[in-house]
C-alpha atoms as a PDB file:
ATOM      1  CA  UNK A   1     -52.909   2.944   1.112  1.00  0.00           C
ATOM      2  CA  UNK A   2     -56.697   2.974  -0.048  1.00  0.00           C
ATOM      3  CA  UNK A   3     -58.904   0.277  -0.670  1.00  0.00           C
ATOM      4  CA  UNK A   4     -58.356  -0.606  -4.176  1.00  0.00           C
ATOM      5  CA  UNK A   5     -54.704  -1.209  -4.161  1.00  0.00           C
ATOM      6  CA  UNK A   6     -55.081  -3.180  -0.791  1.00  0.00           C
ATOM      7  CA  UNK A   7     -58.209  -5.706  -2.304  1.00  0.00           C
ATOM      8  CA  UNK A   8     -55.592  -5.676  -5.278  1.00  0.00           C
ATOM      9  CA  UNK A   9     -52.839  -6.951  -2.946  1.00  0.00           C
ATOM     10  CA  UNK A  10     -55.273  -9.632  -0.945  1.00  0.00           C
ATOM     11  CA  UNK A  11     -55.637 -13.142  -1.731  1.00  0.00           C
ATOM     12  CA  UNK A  12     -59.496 -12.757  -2.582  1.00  0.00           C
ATOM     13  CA  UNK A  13     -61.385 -13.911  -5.119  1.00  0.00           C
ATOM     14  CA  UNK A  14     -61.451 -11.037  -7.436  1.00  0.00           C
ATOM     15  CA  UNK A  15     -65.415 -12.181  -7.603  1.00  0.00           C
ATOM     16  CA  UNK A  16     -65.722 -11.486  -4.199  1.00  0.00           C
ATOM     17  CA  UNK A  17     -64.274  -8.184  -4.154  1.00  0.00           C
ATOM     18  CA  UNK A  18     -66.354  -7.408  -6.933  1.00  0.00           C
ATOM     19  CA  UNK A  19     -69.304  -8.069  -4.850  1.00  0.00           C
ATOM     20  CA  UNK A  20     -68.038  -6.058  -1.803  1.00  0.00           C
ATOM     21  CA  UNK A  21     -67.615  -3.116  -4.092  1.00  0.00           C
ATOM     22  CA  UNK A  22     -70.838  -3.415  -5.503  1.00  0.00           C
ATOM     23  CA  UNK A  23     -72.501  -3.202  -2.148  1.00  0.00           C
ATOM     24  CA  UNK A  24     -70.477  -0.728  -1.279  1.00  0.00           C
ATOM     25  CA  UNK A  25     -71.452   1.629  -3.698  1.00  0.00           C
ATOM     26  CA  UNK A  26     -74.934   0.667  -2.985  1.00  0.00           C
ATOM     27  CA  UNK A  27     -74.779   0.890   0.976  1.00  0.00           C
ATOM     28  CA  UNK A  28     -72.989   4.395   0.453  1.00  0.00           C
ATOM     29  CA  UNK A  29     -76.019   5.396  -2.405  1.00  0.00           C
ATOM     30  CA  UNK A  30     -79.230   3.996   0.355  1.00  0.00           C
ATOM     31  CA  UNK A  31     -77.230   5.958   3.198  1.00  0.00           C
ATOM     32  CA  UNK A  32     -76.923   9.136   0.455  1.00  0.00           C
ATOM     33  CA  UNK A  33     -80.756   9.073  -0.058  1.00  0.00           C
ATOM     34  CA  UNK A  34     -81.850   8.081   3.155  1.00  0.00           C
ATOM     35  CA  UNK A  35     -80.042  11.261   3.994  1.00  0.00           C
ATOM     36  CA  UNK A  36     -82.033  13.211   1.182  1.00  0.00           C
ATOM     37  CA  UNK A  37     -85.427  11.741   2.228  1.00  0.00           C
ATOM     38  CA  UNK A  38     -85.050  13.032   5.685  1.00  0.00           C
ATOM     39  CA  UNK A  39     -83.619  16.664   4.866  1.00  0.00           C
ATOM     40  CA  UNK A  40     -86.941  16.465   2.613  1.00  0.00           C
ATOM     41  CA  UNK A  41     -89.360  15.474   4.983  1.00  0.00           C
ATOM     42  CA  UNK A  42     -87.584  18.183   7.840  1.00  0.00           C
ATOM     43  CA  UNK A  43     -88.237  20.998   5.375  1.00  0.00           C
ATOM     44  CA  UNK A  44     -92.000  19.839   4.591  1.00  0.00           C
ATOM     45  CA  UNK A  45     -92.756  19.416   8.107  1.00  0.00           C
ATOM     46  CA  UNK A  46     -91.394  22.966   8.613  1.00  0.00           C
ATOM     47  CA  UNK A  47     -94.207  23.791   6.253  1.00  0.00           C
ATOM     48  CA  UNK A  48     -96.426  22.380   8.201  1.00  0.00           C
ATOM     49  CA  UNK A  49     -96.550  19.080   6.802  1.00  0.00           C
ATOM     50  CA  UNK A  50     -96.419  16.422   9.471  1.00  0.00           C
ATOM     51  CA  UNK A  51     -97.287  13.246   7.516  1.00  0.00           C
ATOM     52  CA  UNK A  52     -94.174  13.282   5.659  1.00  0.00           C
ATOM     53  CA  UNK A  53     -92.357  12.706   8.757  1.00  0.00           C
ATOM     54  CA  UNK A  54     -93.208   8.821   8.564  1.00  0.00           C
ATOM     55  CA  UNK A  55     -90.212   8.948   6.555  1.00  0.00           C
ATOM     56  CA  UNK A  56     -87.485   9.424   8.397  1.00  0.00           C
ATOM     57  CA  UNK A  57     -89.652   6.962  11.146  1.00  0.00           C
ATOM     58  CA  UNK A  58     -88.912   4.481   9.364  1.00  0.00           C
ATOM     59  CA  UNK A  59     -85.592   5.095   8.213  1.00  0.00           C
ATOM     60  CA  UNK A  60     -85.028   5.605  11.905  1.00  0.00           C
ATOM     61  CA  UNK A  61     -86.707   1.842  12.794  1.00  0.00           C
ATOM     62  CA  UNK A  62     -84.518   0.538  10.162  1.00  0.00           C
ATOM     63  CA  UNK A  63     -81.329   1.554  11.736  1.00  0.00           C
ATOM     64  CA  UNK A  64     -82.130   1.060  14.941  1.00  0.00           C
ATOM     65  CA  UNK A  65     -82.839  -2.656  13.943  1.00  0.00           C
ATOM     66  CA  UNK A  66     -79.511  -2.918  12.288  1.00  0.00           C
ATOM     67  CA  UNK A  67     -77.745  -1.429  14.867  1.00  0.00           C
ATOM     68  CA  UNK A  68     -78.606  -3.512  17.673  1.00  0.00           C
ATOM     69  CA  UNK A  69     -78.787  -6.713  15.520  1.00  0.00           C
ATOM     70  CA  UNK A  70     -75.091  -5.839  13.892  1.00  0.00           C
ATOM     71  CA  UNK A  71     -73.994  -5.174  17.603  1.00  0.00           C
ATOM     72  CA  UNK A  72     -75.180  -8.858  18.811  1.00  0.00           C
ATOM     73  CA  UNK A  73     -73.822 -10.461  16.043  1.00  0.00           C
ATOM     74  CA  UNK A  74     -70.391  -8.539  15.753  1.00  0.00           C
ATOM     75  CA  UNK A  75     -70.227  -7.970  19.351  1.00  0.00           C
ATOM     76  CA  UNK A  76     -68.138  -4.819  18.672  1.00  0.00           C
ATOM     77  CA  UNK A  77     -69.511  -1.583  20.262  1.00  0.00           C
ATOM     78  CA  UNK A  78     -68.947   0.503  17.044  1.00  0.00           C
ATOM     79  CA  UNK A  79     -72.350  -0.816  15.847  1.00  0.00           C
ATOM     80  CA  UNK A  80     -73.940   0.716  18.806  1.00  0.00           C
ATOM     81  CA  UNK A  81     -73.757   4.386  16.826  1.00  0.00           C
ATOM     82  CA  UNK A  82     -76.115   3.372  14.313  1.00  0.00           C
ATOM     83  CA  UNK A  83     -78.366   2.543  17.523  1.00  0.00           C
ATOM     84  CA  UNK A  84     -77.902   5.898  18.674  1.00  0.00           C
ATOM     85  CA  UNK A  85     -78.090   8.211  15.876  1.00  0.00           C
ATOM     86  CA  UNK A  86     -81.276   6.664  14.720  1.00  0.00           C
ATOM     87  CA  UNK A  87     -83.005   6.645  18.228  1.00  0.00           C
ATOM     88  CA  UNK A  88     -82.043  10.638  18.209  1.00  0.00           C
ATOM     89  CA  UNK A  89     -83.348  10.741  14.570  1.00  0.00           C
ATOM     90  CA  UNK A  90     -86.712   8.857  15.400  1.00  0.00           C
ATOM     91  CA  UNK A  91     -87.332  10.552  19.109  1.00  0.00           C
ATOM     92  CA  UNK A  92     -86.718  13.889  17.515  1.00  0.00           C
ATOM     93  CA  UNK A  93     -89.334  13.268  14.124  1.00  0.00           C
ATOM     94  CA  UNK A  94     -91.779  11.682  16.921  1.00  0.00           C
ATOM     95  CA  UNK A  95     -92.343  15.019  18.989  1.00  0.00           C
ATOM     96  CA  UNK A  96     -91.877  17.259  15.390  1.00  0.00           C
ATOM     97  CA  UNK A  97     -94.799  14.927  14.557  1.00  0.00           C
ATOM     98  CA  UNK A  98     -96.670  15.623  18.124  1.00  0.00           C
ATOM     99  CA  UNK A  99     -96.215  19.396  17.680  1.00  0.00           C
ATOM    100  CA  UNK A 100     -98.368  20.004  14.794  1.00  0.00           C
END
């Protein structure tokens, strides 16, 4: 069963479920391009570029923020990947960025 026909069967609000598909949509478009911006800024610094790697920096500080916040909160180790991923992401663009 996918998500449509089971918000269909719920008891919500069809405004609410409106809502949670629009951020949907929009959390799976910021991920999409936050994606982008970070293949972007691996092939520039590849060209020797190493200013462009602020990018996925910050990207990185963002999810590591919302990873450990969403794992307080939540208290469900799931959360913890975000955490993860994004400390690889921003330890990895840090010593690209020291390597120039």
């Amino acid at each position: 069963m996918g998500l449509r026909p089971a918000f269909a069967a719920s008891t919500l609000d069809p405004d609410v479920a409106s809502i949670i598909w629009v951020v949907w949509y929009w959390v799976s478009g910021a991920m999409l391009v936050f994606g982008a911006l970070a293949l972007w800024a691996w092939f520039a610094a590849r060209r020797g570029s190493r200013d462009v790697l602020v990018v996925p920096i910050v990207i990185a500080v963002f999810y590591m923020i919302t990873g450990a916040v969403t794992t307080a909160v939540e208290h469900d180790a799931f959360w913890l990947l975000f955490l993860v991923e994004e400390t690889l992401l921003f330890v990895s663009a840090l010593r690209l960025k020291r390597t120039a």
